[in-house]
PDB file of N, CA and C in Angstrom:
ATOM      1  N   UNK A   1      43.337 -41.611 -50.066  1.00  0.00           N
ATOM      2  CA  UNK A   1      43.262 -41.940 -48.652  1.00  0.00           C
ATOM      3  C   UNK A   1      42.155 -42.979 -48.457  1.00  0.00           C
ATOM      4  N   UNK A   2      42.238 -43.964 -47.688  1.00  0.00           N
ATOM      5  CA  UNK A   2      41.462 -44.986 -47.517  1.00  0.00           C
ATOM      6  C   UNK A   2      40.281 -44.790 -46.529  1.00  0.00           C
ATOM      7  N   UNK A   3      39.204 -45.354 -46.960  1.00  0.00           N
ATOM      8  CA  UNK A   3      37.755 -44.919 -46.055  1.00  0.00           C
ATOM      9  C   UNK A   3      37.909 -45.543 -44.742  1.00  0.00           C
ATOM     10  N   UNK A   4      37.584 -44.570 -43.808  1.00  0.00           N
ATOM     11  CA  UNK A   4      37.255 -45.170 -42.338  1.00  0.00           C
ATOM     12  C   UNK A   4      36.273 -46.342 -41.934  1.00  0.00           C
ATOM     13  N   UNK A   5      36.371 -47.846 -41.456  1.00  0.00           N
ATOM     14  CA  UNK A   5      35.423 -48.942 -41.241  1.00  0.00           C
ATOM     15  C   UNK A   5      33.983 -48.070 -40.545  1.00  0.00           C
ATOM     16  N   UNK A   6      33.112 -48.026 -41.383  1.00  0.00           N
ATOM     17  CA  UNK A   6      31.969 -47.871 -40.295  1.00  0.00           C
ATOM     18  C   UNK A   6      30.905 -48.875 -40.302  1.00  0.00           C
ATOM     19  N   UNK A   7      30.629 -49.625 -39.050  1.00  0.00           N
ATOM     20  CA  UNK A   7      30.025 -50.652 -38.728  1.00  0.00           C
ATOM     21  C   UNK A   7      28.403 -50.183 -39.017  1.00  0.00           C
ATOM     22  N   UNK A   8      27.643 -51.082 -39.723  1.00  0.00           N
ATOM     23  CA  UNK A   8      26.162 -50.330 -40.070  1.00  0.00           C
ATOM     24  C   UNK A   8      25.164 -50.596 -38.947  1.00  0.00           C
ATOM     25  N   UNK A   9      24.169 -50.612 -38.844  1.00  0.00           N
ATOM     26  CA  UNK A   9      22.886 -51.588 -37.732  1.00  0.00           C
ATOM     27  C   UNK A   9      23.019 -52.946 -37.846  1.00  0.00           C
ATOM     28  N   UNK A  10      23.539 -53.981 -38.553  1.00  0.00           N
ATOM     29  CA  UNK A  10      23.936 -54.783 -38.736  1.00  0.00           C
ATOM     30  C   UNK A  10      25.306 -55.021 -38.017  1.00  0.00           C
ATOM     31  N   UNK A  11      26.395 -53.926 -37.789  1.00  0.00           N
ATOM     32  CA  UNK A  11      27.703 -54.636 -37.903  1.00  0.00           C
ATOM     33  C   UNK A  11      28.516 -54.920 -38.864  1.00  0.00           C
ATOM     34  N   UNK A  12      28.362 -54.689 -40.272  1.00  0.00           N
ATOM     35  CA  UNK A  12      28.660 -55.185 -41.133  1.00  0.00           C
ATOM     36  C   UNK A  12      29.719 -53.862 -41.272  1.00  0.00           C
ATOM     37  N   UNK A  13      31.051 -54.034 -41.510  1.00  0.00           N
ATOM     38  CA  UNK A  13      31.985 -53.170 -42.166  1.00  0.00           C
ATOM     39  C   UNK A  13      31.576 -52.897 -43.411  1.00  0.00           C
ATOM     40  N   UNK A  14      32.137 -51.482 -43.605  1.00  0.00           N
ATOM     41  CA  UNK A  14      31.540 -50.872 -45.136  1.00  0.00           C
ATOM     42  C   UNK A  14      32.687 -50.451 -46.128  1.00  0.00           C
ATOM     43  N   UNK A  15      33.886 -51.572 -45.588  1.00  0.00           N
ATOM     44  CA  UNK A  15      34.845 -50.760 -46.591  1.00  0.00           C
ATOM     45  C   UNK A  15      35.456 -52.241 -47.524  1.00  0.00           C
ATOM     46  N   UNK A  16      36.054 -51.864 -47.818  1.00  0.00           N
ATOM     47  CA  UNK A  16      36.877 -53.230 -48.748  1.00  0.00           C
ATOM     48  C   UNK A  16      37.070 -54.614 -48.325  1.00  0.00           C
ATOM     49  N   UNK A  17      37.755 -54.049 -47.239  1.00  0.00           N
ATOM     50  CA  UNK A  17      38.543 -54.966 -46.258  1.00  0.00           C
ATOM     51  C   UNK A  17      37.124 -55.412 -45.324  1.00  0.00           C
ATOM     52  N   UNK A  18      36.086 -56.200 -45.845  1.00  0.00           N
ATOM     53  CA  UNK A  18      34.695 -56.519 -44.804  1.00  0.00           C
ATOM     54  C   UNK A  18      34.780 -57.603 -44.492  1.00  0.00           C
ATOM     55  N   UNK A  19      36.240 -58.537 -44.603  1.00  0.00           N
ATOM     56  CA  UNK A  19      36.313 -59.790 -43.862  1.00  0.00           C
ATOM     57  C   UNK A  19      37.272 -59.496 -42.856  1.00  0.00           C
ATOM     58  N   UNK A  20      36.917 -58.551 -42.285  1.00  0.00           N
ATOM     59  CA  UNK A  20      37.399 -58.734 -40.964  1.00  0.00           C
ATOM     60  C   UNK A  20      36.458 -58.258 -39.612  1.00  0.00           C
ATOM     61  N   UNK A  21      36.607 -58.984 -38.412  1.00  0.00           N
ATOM     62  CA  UNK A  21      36.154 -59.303 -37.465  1.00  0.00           C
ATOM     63  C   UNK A  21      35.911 -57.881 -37.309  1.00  0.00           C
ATOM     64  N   UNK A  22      34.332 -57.817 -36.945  1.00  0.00           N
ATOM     65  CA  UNK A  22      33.665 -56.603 -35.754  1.00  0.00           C
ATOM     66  C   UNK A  22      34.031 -56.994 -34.544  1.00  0.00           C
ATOM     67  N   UNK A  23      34.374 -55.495 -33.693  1.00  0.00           N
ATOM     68  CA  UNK A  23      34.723 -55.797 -32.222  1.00  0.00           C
ATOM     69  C   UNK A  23      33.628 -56.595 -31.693  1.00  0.00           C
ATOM     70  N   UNK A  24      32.183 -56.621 -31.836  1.00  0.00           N
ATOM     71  CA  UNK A  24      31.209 -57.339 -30.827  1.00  0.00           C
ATOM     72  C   UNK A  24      31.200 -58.589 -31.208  1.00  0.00           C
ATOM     73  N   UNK A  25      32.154 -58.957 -32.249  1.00  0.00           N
ATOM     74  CA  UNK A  25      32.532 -60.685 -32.508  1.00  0.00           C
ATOM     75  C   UNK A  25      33.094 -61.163 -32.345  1.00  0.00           C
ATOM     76  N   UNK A  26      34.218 -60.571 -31.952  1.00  0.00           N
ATOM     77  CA  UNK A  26      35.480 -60.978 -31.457  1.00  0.00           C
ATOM     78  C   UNK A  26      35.715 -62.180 -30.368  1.00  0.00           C
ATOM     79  N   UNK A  27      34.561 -62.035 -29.485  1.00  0.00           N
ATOM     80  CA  UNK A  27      34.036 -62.881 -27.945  1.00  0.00           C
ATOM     81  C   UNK A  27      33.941 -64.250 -28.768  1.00  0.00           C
ATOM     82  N   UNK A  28      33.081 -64.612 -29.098  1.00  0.00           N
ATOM     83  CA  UNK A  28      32.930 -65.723 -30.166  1.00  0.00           C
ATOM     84  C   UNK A  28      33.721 -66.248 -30.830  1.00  0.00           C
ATOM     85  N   UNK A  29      34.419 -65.503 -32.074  1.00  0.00           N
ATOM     86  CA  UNK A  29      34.874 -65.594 -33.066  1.00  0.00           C
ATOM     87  C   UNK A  29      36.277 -65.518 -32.850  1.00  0.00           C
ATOM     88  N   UNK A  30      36.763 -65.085 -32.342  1.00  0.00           N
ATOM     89  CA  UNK A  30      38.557 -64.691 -32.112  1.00  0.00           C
ATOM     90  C   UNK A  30      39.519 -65.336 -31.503  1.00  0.00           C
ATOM     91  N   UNK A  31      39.026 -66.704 -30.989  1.00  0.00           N
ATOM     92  CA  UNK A  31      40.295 -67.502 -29.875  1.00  0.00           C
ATOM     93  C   UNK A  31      41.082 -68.393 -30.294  1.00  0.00           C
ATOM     94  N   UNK A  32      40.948 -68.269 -32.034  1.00  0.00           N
ATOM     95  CA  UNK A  32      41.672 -69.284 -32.460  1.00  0.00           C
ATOM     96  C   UNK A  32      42.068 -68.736 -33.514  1.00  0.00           C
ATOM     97  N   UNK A  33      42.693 -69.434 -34.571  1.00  0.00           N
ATOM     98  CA  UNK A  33      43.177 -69.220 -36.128  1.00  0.00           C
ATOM     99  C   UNK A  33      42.688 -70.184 -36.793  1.00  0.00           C
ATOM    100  N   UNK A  34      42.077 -69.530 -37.770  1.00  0.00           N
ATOM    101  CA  UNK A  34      41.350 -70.396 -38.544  1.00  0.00           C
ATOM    102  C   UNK A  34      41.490 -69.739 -40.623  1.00  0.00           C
ATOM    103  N   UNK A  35      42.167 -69.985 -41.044  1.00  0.00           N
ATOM    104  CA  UNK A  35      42.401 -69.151 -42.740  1.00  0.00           C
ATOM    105  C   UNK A  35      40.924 -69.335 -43.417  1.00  0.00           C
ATOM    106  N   UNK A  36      40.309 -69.983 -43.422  1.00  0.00           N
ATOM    107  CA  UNK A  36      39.161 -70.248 -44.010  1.00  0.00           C
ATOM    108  C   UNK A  36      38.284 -69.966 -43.499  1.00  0.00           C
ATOM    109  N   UNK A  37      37.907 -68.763 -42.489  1.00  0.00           N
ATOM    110  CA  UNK A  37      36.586 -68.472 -42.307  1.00  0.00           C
ATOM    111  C   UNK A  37      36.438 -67.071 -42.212  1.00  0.00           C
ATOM    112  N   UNK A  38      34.913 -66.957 -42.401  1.00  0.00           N
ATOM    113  CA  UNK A  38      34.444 -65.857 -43.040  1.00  0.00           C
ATOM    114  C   UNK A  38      33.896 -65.059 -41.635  1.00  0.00           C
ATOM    115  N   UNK A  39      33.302 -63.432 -41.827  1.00  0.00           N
ATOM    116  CA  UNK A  39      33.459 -62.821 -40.854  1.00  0.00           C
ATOM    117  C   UNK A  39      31.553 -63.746 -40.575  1.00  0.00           C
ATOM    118  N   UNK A  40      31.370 -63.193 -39.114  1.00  0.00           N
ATOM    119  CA  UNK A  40      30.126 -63.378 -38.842  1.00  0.00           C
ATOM    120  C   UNK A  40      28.953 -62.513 -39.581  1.00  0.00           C
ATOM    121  N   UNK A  41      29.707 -61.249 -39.788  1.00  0.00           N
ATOM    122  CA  UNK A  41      28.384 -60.417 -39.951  1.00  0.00           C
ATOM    123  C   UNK A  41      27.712 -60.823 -41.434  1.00  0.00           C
ATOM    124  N   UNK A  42      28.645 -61.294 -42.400  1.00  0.00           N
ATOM    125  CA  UNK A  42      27.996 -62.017 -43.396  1.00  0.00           C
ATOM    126  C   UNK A  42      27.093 -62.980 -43.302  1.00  0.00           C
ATOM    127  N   UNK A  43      26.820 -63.890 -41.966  1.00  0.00           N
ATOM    128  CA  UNK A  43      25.655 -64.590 -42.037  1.00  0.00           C
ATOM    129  C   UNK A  43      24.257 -63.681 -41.983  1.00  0.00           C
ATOM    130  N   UNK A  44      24.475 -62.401 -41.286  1.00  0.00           N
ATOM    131  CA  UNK A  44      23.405 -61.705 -40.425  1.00  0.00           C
ATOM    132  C   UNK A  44      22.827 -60.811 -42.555  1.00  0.00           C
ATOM    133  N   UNK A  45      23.881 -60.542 -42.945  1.00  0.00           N
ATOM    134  CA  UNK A  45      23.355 -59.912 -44.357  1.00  0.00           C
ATOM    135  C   UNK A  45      23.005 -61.338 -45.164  1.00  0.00           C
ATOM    136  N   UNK A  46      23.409 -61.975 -45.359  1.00  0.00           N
ATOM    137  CA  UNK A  46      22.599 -62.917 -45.797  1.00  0.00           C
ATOM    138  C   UNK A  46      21.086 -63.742 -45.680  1.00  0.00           C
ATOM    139  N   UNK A  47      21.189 -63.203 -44.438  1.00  0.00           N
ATOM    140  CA  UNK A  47      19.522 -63.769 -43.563  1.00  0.00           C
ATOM    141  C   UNK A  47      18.588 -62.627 -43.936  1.00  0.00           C
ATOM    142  N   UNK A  48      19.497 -61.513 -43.507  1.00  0.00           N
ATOM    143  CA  UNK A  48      18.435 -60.307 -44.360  1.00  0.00           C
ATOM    144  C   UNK A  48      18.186 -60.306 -45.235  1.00  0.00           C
ATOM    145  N   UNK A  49      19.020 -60.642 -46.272  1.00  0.00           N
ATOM    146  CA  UNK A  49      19.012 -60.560 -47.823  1.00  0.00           C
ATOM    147  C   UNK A  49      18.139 -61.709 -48.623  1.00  0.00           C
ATOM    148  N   UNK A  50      17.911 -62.700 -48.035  1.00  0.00           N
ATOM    149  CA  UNK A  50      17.129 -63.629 -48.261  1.00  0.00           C
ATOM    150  C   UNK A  50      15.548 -63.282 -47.165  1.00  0.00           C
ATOM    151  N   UNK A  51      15.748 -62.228 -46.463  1.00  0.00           N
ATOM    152  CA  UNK A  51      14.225 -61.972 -46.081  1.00  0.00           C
ATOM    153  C   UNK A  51      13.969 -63.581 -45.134  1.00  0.00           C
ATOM    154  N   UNK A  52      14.573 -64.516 -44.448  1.00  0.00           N
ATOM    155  CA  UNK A  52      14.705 -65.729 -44.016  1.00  0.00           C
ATOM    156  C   UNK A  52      13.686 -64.860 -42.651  1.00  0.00           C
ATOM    157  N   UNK A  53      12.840 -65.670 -42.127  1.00  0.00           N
ATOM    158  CA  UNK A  53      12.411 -65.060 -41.038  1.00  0.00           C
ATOM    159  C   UNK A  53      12.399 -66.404 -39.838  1.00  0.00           C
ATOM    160  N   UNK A  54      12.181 -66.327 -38.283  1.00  0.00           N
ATOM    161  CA  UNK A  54      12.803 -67.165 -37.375  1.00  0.00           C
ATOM    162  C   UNK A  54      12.631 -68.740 -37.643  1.00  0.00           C
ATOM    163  N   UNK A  55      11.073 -68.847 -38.369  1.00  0.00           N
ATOM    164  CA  UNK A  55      10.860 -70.310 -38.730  1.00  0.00           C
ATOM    165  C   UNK A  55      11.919 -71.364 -40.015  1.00  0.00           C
ATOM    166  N   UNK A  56      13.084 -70.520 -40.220  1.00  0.00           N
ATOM    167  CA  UNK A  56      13.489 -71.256 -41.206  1.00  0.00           C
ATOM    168  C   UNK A  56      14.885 -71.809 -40.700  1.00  0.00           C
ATOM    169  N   UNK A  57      14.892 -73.258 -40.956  1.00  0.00           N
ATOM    170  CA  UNK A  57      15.895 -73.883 -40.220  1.00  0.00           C
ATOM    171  C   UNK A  57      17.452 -73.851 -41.558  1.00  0.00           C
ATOM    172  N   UNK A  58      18.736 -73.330 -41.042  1.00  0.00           N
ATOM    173  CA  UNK A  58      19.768 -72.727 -41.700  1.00  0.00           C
ATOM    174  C   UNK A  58      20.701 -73.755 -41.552  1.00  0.00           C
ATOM    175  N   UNK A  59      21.107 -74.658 -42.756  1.00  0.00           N
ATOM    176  CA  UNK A  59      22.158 -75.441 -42.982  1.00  0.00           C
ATOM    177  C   UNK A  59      23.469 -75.307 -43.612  1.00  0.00           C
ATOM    178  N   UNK A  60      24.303 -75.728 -42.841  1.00  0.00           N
ATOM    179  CA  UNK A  60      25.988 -75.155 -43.112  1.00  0.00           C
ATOM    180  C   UNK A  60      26.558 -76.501 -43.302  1.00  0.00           C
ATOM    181  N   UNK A  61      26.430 -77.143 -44.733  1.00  0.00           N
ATOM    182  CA  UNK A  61      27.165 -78.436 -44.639  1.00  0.00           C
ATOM    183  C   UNK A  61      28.626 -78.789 -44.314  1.00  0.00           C
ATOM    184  N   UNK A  62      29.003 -77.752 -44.182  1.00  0.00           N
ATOM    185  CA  UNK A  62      30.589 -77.611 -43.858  1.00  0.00           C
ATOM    186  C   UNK A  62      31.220 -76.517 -43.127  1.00  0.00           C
ATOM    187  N   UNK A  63      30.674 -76.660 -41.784  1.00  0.00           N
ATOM    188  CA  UNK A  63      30.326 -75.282 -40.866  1.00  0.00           C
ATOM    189  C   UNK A  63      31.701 -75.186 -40.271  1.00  0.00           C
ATOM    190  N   UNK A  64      33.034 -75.723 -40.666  1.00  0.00           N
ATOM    191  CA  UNK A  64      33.989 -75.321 -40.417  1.00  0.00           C
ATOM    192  C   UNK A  64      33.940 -75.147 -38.757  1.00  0.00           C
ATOM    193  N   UNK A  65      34.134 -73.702 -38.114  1.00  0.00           N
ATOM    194  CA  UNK A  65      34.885 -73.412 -36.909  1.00  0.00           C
ATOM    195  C   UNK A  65      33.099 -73.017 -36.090  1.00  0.00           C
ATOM    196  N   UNK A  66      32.326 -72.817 -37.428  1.00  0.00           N
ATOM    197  CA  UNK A  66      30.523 -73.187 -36.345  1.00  0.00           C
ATOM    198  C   UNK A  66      30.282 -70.991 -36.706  1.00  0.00           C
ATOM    199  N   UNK A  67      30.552 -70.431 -37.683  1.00  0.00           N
ATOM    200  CA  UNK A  67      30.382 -69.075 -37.549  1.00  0.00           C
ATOM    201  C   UNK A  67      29.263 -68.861 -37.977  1.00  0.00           C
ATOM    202  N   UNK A  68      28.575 -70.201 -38.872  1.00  0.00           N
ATOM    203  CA  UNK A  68      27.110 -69.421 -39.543  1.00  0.00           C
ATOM    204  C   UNK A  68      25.948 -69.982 -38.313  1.00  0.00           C
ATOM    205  N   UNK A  69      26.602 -71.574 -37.238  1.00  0.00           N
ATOM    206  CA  UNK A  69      25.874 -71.507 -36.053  1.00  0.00           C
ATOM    207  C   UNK A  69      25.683 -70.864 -34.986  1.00  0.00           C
ATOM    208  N   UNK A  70      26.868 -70.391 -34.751  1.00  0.00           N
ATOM    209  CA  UNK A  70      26.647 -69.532 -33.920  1.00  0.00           C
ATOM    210  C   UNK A  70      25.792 -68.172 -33.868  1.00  0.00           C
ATOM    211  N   UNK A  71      26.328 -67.472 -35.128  1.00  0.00           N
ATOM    212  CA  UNK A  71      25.177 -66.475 -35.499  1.00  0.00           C
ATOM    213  C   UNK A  71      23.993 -66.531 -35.707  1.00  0.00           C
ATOM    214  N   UNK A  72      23.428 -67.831 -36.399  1.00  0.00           N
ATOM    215  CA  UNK A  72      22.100 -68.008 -36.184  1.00  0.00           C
ATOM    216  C   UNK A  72      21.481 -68.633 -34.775  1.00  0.00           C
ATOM    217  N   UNK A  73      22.219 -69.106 -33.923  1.00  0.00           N
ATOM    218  CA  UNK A  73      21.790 -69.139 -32.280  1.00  0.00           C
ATOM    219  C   UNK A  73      21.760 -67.659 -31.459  1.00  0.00           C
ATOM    220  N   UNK A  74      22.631 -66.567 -31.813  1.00  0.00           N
ATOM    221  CA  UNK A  74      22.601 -65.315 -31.453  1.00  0.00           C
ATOM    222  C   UNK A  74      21.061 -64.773 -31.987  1.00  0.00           C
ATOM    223  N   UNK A  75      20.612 -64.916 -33.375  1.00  0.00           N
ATOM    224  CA  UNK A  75      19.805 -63.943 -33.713  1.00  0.00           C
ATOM    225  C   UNK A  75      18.541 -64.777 -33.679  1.00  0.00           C
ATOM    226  N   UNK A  76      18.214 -66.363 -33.322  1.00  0.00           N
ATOM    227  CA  UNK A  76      16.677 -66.783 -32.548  1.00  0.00           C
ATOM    228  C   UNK A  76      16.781 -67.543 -34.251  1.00  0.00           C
ATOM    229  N   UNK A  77      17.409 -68.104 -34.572  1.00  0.00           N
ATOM    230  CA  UNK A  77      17.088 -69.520 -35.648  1.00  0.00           C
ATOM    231  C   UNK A  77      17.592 -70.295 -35.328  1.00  0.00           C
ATOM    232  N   UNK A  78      16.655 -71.483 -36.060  1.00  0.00           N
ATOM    233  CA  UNK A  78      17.413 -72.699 -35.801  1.00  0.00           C
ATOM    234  C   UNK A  78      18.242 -73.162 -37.243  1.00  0.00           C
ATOM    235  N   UNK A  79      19.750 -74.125 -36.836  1.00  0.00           N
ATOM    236  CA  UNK A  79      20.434 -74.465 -37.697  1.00  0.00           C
ATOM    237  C   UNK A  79      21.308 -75.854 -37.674  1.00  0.00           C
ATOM    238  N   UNK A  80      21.588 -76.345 -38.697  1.00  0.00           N
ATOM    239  CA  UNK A  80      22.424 -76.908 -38.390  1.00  0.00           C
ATOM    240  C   UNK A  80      23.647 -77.374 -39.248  1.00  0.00           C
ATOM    241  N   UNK A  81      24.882 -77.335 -38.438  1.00  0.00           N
ATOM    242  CA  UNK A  81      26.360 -77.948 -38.744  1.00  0.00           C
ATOM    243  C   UNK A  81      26.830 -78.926 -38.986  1.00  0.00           C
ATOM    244  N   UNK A  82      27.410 -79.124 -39.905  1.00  0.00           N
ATOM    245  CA  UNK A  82      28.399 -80.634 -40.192  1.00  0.00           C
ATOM    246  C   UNK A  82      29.498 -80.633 -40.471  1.00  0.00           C
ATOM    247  N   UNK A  83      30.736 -80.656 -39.976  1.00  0.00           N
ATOM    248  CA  UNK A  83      32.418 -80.728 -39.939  1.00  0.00           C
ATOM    249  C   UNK A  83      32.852 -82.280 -39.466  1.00  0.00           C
ATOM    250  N   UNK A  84      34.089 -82.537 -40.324  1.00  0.00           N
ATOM    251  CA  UNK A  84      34.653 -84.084 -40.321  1.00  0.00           C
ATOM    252  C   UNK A  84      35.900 -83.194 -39.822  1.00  0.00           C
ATOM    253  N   UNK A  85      36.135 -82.339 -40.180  1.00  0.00           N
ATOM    254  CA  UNK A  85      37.774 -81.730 -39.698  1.00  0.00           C
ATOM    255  C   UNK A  85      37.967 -81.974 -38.237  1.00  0.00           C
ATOM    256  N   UNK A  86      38.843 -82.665 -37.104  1.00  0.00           N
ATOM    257  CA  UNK A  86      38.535 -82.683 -35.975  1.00  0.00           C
ATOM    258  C   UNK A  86      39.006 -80.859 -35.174  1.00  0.00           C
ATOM    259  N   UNK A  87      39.870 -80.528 -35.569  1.00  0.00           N
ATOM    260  CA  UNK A  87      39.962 -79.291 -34.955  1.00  0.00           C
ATOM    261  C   UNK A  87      38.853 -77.923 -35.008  1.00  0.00           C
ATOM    262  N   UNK A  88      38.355 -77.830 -36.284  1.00  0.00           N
ATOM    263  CA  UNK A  88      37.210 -77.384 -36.774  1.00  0.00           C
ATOM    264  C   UNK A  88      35.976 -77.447 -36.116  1.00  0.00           C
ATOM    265  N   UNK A  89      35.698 -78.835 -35.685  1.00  0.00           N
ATOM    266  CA  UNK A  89      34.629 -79.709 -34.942  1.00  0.00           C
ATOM    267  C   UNK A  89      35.007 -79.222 -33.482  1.00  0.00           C
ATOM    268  N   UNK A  90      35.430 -79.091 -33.006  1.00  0.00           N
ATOM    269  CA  UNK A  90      36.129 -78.763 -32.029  1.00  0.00           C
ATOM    270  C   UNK A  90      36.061 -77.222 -31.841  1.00  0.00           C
ATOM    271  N   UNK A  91      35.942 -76.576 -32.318  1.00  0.00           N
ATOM    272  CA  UNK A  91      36.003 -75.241 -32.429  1.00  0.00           C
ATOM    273  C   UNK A  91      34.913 -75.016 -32.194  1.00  0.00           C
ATOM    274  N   UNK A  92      33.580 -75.536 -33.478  1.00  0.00           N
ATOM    275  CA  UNK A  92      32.369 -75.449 -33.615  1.00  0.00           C
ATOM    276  C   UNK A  92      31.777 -75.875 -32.351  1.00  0.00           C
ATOM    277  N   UNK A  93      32.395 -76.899 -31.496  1.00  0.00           N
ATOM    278  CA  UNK A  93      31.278 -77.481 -30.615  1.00  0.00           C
ATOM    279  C   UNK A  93      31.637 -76.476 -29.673  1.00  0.00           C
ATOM    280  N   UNK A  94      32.686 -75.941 -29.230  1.00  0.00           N
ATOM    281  CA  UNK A  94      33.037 -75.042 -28.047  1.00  0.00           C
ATOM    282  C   UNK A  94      32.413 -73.714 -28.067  1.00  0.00           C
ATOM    283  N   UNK A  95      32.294 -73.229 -29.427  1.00  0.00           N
ATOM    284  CA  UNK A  95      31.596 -71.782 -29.576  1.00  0.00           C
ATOM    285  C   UNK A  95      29.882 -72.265 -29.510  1.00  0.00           C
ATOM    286  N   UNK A  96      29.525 -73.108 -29.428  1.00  0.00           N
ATOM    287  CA  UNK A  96      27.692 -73.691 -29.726  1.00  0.00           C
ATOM    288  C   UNK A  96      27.370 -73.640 -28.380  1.00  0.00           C
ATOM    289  N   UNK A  97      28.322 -74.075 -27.110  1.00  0.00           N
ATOM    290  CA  UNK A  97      28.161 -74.532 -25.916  1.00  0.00           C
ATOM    291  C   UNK A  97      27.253 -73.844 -24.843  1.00  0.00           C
ATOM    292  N   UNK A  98      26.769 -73.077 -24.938  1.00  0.00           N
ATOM    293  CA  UNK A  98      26.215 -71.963 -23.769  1.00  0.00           C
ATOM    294  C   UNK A  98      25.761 -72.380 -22.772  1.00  0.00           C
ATOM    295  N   UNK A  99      25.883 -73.399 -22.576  1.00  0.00           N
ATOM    296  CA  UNK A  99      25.784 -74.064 -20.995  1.00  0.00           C
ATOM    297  C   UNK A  99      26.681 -73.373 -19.371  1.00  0.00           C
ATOM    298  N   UNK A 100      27.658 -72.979 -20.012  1.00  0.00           N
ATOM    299  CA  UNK A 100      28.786 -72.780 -18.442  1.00  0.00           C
ATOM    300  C   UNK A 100      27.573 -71.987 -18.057  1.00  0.00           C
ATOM    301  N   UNK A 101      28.135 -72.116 -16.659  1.00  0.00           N
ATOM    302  CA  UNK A 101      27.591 -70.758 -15.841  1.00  0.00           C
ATOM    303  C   UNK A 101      28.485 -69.785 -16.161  1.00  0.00           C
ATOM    304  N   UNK A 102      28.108 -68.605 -16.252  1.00  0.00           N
ATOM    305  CA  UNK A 102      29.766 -67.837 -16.264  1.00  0.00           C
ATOM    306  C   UNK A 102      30.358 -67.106 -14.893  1.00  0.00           C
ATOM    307  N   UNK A 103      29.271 -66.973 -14.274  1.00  0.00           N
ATOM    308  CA  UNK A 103      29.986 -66.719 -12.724  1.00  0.00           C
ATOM    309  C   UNK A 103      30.877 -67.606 -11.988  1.00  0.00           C
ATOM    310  N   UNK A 104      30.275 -68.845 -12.693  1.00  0.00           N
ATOM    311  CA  UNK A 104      30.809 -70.358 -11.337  1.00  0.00           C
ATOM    312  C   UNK A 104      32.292 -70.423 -12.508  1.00  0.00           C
ATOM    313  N   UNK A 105      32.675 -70.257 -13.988  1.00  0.00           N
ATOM    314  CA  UNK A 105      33.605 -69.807 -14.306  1.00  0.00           C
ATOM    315  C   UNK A 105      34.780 -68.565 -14.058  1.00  0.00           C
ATOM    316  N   UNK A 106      34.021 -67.717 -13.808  1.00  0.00           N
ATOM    317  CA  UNK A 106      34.839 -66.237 -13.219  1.00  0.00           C
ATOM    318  C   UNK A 106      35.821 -67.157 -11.752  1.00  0.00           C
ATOM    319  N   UNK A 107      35.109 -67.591 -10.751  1.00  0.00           N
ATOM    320  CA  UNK A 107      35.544 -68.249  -9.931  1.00  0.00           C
ATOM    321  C   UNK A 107      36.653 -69.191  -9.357  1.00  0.00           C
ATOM    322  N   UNK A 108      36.204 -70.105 -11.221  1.00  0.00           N
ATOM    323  CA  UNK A 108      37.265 -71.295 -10.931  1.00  0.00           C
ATOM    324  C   UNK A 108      38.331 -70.460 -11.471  1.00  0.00           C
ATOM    325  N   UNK A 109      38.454 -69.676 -12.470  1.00  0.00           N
ATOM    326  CA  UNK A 109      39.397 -68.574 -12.706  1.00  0.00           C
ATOM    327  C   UNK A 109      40.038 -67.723 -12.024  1.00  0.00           C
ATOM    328  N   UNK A 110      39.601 -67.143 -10.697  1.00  0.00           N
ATOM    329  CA  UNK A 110      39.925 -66.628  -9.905  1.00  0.00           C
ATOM    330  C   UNK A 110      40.424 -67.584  -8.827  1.00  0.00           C
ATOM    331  N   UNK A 111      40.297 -68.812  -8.720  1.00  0.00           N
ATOM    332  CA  UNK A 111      40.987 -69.473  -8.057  1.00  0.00           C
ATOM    333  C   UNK A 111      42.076 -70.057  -8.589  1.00  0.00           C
ATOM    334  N   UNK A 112      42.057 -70.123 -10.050  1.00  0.00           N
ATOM    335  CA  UNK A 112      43.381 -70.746 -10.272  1.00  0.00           C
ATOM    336  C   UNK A 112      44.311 -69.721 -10.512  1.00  0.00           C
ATOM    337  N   UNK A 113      43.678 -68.421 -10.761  1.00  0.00           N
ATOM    338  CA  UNK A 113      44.952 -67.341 -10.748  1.00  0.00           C
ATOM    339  C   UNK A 113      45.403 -67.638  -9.143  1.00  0.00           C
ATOM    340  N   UNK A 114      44.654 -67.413  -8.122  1.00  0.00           N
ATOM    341  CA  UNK A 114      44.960 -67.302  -6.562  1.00  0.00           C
ATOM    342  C   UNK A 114      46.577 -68.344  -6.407  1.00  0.00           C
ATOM    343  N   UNK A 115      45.919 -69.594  -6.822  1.00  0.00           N
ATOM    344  CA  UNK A 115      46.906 -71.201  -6.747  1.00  0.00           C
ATOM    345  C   UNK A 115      47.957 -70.734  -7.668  1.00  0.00           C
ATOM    346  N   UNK A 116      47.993 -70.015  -8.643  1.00  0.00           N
ATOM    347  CA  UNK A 116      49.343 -70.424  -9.518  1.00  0.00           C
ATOM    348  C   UNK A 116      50.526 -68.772  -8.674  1.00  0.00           C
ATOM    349  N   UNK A 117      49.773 -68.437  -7.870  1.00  0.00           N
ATOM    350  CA  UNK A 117      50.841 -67.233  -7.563  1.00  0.00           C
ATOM    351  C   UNK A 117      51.870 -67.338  -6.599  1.00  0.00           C
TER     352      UNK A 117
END
């Protein structure tokens, strides 16, 4: 019988199958398809595992869809990304963005549900 996923203090799944998405990543990580990328919580064991503490700046020469930037903007490092892929690039720049407001979004959302009914 196969072991139940249990997510550690980290997040990190503890069973075989540990490339797959934790629910609290999903927000981030989940709005697209992407075959080549890895779960988030592997950046967060890797930072541990290297003992990396906030002053160390984290380079992803081929940051694909932006999962090792984003996680290191979640946990207070600085990093940085480089993708030539345009969809990839594209991905990466949309998940980096934290600018919206998200209320003045809820809004325009709620108005365009209102208009399309």
């Amino acid at each position: 019988m196969p072991s139940v996923a249990q997510p550690s203090v980290r997040g990190a799944i503890s069973r075989g199958d540990s490339n797959r998405l934790d629910i609290s990543d999903r927000a981030a990580h989940d709005w697209y398809r992407f075959v080549l990328s890895f779960p988030p919580h592997l950046v967060r064991q890797y930072v541990e595992k290297f003992e990396l503490d906030s002053s160390a700046c984290i380079l992803d020469p081929f940051c694909g869809t932006g999962t090792t930037i984003v996680e290191c903007k979640k946990i207070g490092f600085s990093s940085i990304g480089i993708e030539a892929h345009p969809m990839s690039h594209f991905a990466s720049a949309t998940k980096i963005d934290w600018s919206p407001d998200p209320d003045r979004l809820e809004k325009i959302a709620a108005t365009v549900a209102e208009r399309s009914t």
